[in-house]
N, C-alpha and C. Protein backbone atom coordinates (compact mmCIF):
# COMPACT_ATOMS: atom_id res chain seq x y z
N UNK A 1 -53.16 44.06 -10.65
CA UNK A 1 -52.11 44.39 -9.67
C UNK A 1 -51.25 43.17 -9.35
N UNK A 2 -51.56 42.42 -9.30
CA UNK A 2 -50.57 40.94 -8.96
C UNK A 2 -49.90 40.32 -10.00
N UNK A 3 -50.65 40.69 -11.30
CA UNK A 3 -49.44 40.38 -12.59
C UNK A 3 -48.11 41.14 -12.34
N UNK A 4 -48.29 42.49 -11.51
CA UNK A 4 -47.30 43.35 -11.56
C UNK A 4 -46.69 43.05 -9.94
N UNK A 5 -47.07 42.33 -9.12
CA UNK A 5 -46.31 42.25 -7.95
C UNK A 5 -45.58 41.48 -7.88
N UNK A 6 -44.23 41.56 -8.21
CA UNK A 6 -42.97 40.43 -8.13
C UNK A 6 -42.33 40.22 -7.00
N UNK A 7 -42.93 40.86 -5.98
CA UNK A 7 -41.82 40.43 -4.84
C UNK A 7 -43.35 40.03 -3.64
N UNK A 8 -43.65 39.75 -4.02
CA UNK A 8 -45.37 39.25 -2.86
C UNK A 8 -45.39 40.23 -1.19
N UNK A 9 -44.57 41.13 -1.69
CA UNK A 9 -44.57 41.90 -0.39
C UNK A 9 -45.37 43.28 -0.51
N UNK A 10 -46.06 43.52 0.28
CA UNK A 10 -47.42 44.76 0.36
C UNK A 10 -47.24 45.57 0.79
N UNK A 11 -46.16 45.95 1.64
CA UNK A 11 -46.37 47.32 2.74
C UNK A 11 -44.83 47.96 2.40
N UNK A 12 -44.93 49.44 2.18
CA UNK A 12 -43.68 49.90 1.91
C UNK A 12 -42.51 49.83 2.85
N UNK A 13 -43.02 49.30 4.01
CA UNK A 13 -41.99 48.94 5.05
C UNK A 13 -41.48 47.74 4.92
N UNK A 14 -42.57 46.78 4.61
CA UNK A 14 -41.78 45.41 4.01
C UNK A 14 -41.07 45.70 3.07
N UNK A 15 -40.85 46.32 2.15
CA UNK A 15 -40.00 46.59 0.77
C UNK A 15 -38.84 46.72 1.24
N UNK A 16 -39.37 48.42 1.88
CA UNK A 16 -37.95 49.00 2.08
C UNK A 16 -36.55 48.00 3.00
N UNK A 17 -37.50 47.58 4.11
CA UNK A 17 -36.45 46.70 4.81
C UNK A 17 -35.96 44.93 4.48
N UNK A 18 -37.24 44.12 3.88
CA UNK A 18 -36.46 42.91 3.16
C UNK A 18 -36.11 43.18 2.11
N UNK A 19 -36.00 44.32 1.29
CA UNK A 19 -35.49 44.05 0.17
C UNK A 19 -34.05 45.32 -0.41
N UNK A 20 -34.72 46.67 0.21
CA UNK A 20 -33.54 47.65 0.01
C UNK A 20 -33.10 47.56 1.10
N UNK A 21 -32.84 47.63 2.90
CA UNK A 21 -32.02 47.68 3.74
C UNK A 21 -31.10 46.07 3.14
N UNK A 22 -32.13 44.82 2.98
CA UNK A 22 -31.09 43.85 3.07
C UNK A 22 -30.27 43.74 2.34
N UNK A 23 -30.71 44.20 1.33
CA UNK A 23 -29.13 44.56 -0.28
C UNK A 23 -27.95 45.31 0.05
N UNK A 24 -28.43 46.47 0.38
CA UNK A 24 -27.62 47.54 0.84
C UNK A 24 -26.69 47.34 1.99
N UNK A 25 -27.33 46.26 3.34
CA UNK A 25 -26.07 46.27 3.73
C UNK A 25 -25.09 45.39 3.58
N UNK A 26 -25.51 44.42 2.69
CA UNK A 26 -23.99 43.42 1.94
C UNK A 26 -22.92 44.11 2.07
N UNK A 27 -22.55 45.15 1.57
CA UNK A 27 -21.09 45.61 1.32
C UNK A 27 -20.77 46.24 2.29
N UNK A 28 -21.31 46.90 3.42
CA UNK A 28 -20.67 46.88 4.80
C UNK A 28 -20.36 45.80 5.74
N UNK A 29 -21.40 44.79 5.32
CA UNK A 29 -21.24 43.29 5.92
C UNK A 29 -19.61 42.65 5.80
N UNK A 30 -19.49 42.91 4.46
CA UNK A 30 -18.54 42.46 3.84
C UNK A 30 -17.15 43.36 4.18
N UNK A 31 -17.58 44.17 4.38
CA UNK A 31 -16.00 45.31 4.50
C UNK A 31 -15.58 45.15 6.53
N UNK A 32 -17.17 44.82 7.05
CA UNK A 32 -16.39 44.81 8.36
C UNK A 32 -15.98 43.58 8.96
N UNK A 33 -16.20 42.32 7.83
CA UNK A 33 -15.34 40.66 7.64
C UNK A 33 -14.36 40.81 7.20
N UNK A 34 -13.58 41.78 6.53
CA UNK A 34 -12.42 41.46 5.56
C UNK A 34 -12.79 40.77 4.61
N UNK A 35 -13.86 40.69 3.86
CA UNK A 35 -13.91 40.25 2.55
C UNK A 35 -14.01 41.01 1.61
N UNK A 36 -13.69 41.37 0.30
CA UNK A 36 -14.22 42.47 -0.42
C UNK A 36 -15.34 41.58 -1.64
N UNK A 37 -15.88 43.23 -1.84
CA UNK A 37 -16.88 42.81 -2.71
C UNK A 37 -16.59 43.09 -4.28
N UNK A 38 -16.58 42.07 -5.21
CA UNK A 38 -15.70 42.09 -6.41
C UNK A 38 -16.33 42.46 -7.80
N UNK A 39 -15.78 43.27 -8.62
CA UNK A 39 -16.35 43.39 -9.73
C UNK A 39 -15.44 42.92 -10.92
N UNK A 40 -16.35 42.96 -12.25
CA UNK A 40 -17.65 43.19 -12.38
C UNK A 40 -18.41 41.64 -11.63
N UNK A 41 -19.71 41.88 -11.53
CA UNK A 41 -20.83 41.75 -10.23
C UNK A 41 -21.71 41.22 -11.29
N UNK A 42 -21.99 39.79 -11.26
CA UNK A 42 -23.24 39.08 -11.86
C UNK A 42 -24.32 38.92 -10.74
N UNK A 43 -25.24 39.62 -10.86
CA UNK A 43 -26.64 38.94 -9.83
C UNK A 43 -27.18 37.75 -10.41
N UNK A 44 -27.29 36.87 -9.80
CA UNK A 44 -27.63 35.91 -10.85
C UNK A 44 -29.01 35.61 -10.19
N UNK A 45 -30.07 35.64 -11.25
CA UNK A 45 -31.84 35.46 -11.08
C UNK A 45 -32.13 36.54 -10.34
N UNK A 46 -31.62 37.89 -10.89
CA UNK A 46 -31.79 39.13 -10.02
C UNK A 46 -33.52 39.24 -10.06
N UNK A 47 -34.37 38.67 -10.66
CA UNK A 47 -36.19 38.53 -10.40
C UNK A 47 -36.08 40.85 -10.36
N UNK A 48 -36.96 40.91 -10.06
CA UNK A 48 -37.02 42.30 -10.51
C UNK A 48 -35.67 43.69 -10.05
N UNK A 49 -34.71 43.13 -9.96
CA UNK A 49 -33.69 43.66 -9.65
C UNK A 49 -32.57 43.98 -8.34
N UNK A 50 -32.67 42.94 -7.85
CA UNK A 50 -32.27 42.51 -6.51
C UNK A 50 -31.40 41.40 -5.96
N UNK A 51 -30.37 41.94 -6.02
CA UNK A 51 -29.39 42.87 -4.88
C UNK A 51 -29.25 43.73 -5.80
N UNK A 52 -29.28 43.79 -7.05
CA UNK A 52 -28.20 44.33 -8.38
C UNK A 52 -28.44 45.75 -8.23
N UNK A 53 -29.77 45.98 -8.20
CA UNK A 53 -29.99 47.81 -8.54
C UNK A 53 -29.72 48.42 -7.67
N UNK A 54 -30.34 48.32 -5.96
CA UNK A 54 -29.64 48.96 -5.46
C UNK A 54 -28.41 48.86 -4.80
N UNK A 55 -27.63 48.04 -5.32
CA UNK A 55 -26.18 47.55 -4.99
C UNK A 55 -25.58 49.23 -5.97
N UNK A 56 -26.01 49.37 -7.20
CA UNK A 56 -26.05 50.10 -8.58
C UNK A 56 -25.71 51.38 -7.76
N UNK A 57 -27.05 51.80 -7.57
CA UNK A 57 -26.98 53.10 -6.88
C UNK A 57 -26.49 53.07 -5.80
N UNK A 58 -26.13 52.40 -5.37
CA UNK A 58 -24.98 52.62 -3.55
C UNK A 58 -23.81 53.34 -4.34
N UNK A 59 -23.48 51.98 -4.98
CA UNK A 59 -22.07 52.32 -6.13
C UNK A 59 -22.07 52.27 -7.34
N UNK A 60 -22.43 53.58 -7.78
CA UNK A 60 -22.79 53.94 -8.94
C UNK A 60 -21.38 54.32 -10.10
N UNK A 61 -20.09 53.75 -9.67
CA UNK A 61 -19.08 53.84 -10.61
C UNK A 61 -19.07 51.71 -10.68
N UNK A 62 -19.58 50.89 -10.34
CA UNK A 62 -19.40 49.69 -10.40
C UNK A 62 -20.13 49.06 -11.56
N UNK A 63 -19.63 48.06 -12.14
CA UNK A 63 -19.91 47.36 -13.30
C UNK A 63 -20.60 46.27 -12.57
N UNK A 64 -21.76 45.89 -13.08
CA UNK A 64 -23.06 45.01 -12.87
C UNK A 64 -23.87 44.75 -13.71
N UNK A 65 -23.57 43.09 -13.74
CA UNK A 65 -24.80 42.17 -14.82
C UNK A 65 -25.86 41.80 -13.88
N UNK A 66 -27.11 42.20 -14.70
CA UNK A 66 -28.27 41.62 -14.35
C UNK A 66 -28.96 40.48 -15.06
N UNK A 67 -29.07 39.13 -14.26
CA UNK A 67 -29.13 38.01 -15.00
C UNK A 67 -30.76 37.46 -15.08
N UNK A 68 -31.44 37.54 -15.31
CA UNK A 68 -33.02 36.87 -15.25
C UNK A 68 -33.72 36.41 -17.12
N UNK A 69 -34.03 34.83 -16.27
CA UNK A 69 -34.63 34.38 -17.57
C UNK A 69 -36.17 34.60 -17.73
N UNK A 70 -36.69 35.13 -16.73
CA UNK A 70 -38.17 35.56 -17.25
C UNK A 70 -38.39 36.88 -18.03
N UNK A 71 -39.02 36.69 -19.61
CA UNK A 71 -39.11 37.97 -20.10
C UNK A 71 -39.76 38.83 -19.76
N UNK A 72 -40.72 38.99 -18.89
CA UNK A 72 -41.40 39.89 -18.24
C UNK A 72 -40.59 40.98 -16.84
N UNK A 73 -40.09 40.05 -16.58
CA UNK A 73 -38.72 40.84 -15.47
C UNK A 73 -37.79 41.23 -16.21
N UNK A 74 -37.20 40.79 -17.52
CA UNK A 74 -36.15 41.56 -18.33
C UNK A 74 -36.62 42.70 -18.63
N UNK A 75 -38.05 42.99 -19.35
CA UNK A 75 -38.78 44.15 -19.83
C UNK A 75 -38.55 44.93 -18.64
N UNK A 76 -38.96 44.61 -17.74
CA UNK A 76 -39.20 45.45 -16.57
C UNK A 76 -37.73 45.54 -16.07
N UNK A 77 -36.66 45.41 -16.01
CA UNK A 77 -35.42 45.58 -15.65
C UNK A 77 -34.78 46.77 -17.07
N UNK A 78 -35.39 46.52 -17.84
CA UNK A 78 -34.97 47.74 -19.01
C UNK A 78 -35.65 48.96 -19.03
N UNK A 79 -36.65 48.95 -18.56
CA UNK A 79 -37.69 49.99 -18.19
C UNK A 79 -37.10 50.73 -17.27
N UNK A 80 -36.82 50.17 -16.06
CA UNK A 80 -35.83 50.63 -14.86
C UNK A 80 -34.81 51.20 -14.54
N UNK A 81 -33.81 50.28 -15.93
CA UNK A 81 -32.71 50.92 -16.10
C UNK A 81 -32.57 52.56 -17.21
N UNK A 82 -33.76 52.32 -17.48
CA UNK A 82 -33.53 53.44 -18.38
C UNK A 82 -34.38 54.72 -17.67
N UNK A 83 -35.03 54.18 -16.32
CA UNK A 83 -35.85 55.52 -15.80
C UNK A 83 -35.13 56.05 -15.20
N UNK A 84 -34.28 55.43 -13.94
CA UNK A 84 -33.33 55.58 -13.04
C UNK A 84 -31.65 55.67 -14.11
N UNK A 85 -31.92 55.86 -15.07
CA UNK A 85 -30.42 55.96 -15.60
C UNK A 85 -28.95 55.52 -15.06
N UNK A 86 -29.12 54.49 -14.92
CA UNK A 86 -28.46 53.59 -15.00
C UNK A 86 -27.03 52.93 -15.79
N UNK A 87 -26.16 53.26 -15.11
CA UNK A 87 -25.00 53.57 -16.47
C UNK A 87 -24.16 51.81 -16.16
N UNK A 88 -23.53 51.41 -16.69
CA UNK A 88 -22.92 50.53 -16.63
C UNK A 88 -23.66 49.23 -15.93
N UNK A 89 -24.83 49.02 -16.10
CA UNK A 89 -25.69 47.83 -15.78
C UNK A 89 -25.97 47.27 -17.18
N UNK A 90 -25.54 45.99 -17.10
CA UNK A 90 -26.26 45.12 -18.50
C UNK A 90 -27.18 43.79 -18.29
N UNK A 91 -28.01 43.58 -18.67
CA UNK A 91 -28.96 42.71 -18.62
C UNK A 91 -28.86 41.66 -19.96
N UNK A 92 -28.86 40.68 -18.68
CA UNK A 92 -28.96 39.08 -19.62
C UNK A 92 -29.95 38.40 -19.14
N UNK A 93 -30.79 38.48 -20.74
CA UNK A 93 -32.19 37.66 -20.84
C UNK A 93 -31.87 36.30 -20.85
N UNK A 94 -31.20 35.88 -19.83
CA UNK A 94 -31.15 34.12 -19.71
C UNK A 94 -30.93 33.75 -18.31
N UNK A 95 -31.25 32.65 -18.27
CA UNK A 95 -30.99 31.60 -16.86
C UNK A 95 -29.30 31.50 -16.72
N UNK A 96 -28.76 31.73 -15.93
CA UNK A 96 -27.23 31.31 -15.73
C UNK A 96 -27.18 29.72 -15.52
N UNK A 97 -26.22 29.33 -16.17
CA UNK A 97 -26.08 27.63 -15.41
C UNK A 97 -24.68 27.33 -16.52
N UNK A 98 -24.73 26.23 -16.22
CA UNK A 98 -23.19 25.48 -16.99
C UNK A 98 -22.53 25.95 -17.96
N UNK A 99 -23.93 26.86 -18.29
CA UNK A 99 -23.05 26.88 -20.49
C UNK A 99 -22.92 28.43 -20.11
N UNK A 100 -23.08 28.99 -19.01
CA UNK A 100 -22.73 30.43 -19.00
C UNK A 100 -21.20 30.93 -19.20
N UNK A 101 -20.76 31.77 -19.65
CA UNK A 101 -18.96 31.75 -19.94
C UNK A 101 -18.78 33.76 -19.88
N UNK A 102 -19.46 34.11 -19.18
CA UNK A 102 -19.30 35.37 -19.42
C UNK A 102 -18.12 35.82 -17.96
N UNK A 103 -17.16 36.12 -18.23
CA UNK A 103 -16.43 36.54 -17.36
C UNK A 103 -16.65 37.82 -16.18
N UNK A 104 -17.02 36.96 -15.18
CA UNK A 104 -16.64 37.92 -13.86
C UNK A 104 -16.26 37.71 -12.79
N UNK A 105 -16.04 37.98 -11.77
CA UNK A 105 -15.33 38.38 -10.77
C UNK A 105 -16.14 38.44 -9.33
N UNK A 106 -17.38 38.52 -9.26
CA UNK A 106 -18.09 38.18 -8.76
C UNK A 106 -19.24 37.88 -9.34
N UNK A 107 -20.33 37.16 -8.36
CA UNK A 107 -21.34 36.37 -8.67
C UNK A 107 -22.53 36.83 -7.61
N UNK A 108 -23.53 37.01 -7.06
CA UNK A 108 -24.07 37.68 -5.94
C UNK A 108 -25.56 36.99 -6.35
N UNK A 109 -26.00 36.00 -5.34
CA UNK A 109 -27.80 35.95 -5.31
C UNK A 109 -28.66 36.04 -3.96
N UNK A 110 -29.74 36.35 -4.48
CA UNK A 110 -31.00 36.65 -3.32
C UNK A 110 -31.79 35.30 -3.68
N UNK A 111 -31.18 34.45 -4.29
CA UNK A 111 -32.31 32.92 -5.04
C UNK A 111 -32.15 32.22 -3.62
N UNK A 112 -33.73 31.60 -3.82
CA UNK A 112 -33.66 30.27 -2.83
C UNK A 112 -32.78 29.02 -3.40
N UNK A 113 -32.39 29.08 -4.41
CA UNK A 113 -31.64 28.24 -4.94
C UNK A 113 -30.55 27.06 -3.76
N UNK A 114 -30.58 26.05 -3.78
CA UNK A 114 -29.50 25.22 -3.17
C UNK A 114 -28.38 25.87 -3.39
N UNK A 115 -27.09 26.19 -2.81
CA UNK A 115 -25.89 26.46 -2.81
C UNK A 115 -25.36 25.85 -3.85
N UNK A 116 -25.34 24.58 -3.52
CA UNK A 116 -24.30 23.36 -4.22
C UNK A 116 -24.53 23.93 -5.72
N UNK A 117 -26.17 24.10 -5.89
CA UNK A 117 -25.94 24.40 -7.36
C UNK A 117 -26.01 25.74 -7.89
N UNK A 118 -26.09 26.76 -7.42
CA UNK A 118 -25.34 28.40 -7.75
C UNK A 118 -24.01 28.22 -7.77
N UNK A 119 -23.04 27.18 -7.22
CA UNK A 119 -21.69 27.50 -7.31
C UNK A 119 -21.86 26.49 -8.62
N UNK A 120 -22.19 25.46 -9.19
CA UNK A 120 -22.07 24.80 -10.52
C UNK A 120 -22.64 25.95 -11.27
N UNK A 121 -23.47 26.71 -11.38
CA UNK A 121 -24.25 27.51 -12.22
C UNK A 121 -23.22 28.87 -12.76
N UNK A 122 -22.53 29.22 -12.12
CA UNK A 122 -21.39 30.27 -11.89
C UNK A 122 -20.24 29.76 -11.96
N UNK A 123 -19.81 28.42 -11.67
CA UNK A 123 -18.29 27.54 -12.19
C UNK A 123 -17.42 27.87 -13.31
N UNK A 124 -18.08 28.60 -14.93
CA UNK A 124 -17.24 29.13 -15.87
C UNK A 124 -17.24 30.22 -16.14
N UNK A 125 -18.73 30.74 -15.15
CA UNK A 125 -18.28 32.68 -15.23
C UNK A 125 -17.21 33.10 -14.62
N UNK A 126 -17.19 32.51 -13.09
CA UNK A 126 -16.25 33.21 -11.91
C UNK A 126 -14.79 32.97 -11.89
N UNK A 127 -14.36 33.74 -11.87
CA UNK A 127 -12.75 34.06 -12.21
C UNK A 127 -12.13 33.30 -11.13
N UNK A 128 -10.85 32.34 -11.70
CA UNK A 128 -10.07 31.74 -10.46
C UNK A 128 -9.82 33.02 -9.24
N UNK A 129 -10.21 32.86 -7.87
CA UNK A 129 -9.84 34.49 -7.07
C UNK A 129 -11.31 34.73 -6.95
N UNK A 130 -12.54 34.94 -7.58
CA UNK A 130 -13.61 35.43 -7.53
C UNK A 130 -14.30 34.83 -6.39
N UNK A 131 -15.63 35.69 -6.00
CA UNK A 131 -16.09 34.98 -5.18
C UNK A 131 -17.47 35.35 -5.20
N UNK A 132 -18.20 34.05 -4.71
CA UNK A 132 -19.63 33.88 -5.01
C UNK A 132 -20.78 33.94 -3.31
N UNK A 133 -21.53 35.18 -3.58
CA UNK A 133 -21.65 36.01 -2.21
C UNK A 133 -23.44 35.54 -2.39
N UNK A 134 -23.68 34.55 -0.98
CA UNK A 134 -25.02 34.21 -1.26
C UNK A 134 -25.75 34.66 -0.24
N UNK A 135 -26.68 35.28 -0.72
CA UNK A 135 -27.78 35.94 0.79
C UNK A 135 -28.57 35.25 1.47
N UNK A 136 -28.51 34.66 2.44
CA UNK A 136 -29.24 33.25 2.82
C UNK A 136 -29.97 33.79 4.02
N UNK A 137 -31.31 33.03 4.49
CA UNK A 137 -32.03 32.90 5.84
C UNK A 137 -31.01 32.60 6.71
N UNK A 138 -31.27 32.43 8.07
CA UNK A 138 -30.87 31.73 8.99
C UNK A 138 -30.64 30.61 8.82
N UNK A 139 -31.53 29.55 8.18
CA UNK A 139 -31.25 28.12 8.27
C UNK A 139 -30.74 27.66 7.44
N UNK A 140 -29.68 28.06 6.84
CA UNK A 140 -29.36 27.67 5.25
C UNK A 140 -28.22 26.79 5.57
N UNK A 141 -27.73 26.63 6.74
CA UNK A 141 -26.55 25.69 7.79
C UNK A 141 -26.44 24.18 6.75
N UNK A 142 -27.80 23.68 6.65
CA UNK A 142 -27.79 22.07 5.89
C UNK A 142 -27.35 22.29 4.35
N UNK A 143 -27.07 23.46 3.93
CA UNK A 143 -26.31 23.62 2.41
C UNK A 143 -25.82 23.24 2.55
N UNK A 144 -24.14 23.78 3.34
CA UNK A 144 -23.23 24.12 3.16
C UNK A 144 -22.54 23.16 3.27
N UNK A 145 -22.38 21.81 4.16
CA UNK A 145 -21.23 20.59 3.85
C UNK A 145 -21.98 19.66 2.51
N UNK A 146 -22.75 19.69 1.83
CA UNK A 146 -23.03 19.15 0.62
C UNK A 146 -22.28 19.81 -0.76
N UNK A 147 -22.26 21.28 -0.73
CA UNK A 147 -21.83 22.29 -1.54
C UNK A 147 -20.33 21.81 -1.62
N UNK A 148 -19.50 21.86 -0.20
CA UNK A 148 -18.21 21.79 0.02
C UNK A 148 -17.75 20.78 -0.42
N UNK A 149 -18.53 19.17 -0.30
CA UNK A 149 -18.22 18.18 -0.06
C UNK A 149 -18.02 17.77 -2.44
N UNK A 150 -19.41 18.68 -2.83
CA UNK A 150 -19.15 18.23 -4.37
C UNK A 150 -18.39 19.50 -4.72
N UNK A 151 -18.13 20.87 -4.23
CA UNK A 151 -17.30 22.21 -5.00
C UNK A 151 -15.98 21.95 -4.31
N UNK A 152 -15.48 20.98 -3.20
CA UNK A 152 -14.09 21.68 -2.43
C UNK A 152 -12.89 21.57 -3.30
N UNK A 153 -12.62 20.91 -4.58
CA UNK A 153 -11.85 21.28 -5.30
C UNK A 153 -11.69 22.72 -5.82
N UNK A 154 -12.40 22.91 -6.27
CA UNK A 154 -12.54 24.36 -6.67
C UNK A 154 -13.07 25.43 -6.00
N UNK A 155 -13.96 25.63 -5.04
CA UNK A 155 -14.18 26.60 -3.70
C UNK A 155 -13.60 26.48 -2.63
N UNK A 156 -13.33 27.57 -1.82
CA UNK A 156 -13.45 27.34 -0.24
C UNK A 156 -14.12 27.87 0.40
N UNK A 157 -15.05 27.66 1.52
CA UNK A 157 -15.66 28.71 2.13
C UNK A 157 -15.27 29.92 2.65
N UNK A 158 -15.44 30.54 2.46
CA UNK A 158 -14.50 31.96 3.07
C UNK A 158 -15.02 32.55 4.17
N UNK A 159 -16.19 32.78 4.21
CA UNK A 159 -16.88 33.26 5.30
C UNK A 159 -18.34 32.67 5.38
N UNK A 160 -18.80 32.70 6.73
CA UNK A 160 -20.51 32.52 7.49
C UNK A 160 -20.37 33.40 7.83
N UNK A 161 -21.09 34.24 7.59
CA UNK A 161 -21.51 35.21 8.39
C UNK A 161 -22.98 35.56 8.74
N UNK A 162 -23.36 35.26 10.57
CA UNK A 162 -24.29 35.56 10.49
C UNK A 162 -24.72 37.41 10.96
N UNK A 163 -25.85 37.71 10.75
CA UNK A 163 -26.46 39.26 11.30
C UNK A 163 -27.65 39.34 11.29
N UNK A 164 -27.85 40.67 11.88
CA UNK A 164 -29.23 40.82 11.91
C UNK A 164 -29.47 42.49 11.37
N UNK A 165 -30.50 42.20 10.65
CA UNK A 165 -30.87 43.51 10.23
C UNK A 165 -31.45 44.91 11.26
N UNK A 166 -30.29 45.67 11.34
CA UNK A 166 -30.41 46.56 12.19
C UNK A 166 -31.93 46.75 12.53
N UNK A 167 -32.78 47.37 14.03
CA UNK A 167 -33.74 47.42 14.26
C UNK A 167 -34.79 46.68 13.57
N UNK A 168 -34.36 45.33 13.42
CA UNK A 168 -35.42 44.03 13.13
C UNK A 168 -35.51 43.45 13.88
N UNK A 169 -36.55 42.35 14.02
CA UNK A 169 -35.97 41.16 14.38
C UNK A 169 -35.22 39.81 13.01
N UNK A 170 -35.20 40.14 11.77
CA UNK A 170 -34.48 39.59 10.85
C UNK A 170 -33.29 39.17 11.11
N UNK A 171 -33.48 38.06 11.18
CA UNK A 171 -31.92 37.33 10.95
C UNK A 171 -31.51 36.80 9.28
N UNK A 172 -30.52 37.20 9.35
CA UNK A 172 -29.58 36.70 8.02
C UNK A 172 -28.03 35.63 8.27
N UNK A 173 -27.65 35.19 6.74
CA UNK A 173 -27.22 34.47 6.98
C UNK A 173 -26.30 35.05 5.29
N UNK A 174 -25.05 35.56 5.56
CA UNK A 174 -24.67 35.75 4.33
C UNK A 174 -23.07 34.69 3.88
N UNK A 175 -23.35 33.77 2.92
CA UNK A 175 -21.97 32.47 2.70
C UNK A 175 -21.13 33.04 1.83
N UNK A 176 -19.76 33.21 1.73
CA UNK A 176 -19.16 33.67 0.79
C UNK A 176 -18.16 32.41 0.66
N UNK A 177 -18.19 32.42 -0.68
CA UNK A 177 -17.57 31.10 -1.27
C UNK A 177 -16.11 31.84 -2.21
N UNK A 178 -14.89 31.21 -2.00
CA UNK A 178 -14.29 31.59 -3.30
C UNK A 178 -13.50 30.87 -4.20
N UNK A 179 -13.59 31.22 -4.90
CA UNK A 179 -13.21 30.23 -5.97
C UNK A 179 -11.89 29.95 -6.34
N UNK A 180 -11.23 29.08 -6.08
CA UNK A 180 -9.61 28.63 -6.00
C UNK A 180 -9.00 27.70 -7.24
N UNK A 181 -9.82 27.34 -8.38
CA UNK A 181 -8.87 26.59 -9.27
C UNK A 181 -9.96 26.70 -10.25
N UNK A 182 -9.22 26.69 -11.76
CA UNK A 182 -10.08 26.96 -12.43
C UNK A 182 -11.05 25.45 -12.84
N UNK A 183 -12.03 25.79 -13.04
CA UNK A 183 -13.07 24.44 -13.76
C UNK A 183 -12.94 23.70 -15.21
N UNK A 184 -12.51 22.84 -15.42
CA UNK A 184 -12.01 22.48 -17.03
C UNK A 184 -13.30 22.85 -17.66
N UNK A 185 -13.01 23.45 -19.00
CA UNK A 185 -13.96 23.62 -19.93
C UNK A 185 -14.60 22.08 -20.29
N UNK A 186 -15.62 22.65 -21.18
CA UNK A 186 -16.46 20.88 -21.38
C UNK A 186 -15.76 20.99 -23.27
N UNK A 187 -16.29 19.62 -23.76
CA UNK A 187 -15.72 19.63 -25.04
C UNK A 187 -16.78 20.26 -26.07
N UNK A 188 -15.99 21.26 -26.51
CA UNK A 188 -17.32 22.13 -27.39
C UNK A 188 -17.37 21.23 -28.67
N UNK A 189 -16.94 20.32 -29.05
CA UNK A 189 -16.95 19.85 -30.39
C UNK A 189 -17.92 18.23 -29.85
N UNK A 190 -18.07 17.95 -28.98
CA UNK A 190 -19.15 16.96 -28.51
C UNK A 190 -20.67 16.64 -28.75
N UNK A 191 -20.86 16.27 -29.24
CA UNK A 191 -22.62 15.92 -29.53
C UNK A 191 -23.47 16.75 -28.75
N UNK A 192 -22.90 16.31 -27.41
CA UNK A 192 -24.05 16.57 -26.37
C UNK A 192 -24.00 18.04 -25.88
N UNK A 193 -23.18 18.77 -26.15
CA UNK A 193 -22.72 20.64 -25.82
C UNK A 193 -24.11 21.36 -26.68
N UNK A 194 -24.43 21.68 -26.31
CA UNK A 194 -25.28 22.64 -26.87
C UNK A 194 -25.14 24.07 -25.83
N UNK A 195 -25.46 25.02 -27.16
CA UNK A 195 -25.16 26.57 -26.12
C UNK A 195 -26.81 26.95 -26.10
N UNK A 196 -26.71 27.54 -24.71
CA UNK A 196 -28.42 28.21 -24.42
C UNK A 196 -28.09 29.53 -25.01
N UNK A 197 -29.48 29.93 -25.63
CA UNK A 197 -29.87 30.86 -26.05
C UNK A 197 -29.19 32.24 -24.87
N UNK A 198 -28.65 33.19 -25.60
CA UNK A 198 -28.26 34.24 -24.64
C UNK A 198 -28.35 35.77 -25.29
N UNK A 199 -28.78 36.36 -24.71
CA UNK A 199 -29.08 37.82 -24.92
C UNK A 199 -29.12 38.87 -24.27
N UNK A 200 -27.71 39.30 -24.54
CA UNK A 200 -26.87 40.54 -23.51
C UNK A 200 -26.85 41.85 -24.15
N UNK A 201 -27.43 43.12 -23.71
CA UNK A 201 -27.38 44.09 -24.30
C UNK A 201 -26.47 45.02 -23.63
């Protein structure tokens, strides 16, 4: 049972509310800030499918990449997509970071990841205009002037927004970053360029 538990959470109430209420309400979050939510939609280290799937089924006419480099969560993200039928979701068996070049429009994670470096990791996917929507705790405050201070050429912060998950006591913390100039490509004819392995179906 614990080879198969990817999210270390036990009780169907923990599920339902840290993981499907908190996905689900991004895009009302977002619509009652004036921000919109942009496609096509990279989750990046979506781990067993999260924000991505049920972002999917909220809005089931939206285009969405699912990004995870563990092959055991890819298997299991193809399994998923093909039980729940799943139309316009594609899965990439790789880690996102520098050498990623797949064009989109938005970028969206649930990673504990540092800020500073999800916006380098997403720098040649995200479309000049795009914007990179991060689901953060409460305390995620000490990111954000490090992020600004090495991305403010090319990001701006667009929104903090904090909330709380209806009838919780959960606090959230959702950063929307957007992306304002494009990132120079690196030199592909250079020694040191190498492309990571990538595998998009």
């Amino acid at each position: 049972q614990n080879e198969r538990n990817f999210t270390r959470l036990l009780t169907l109430r923990e599920v339902g509310i840290k993981h499907f209420i908190d996905c689900l309400v991004v895009p009302e979050i977002l619509e009652q800030n004036g921000v919109p939510l942009l496609f096509p939609l990279m989750d990046v280290g979506t781990g067993p499918g999260f924000p991505g799937v049920p972002l999917k089924i909220a809005l089931p006419d939206k285009h969405i990449y699912l990004a995870e480099g563990v092959l055991k969560r890819v298997e299991f993200l193809r399994v998923l997509r093909r039980e729940l039928e799943l139309e316009n979701v594609e899965i990439l068996a790789r880690n996102v970071g520098d050498t990623c070049f797949l064009p989109v429009k938005g970028a969206i994670t649930r990673a504990v990841e540092d800020a500073s470096n999800t916006l380098g990791n997403v720098v040649h996917s995200l479309q000049t205009g795009g914007r990179v929507y991060l689901m953060k705790g409460p305390n995620c405050g000490p990111e954000i002037e490090p992020a600004l201070e090495k991305w403010s050429e090319y990001y701006t912060l667009e929104k903090d927004i904090a909330y709380e998950l209806k009838h919780t006591p959960h606090q959230r913390r959702l950063l929307v970053f957007k992306k304002i100039k494009p990132y120079p490509l690196p030199d592909f004819d250079a020694g040191d360029f190498t492309w990571d392995k990538e595998i998009k179906d």
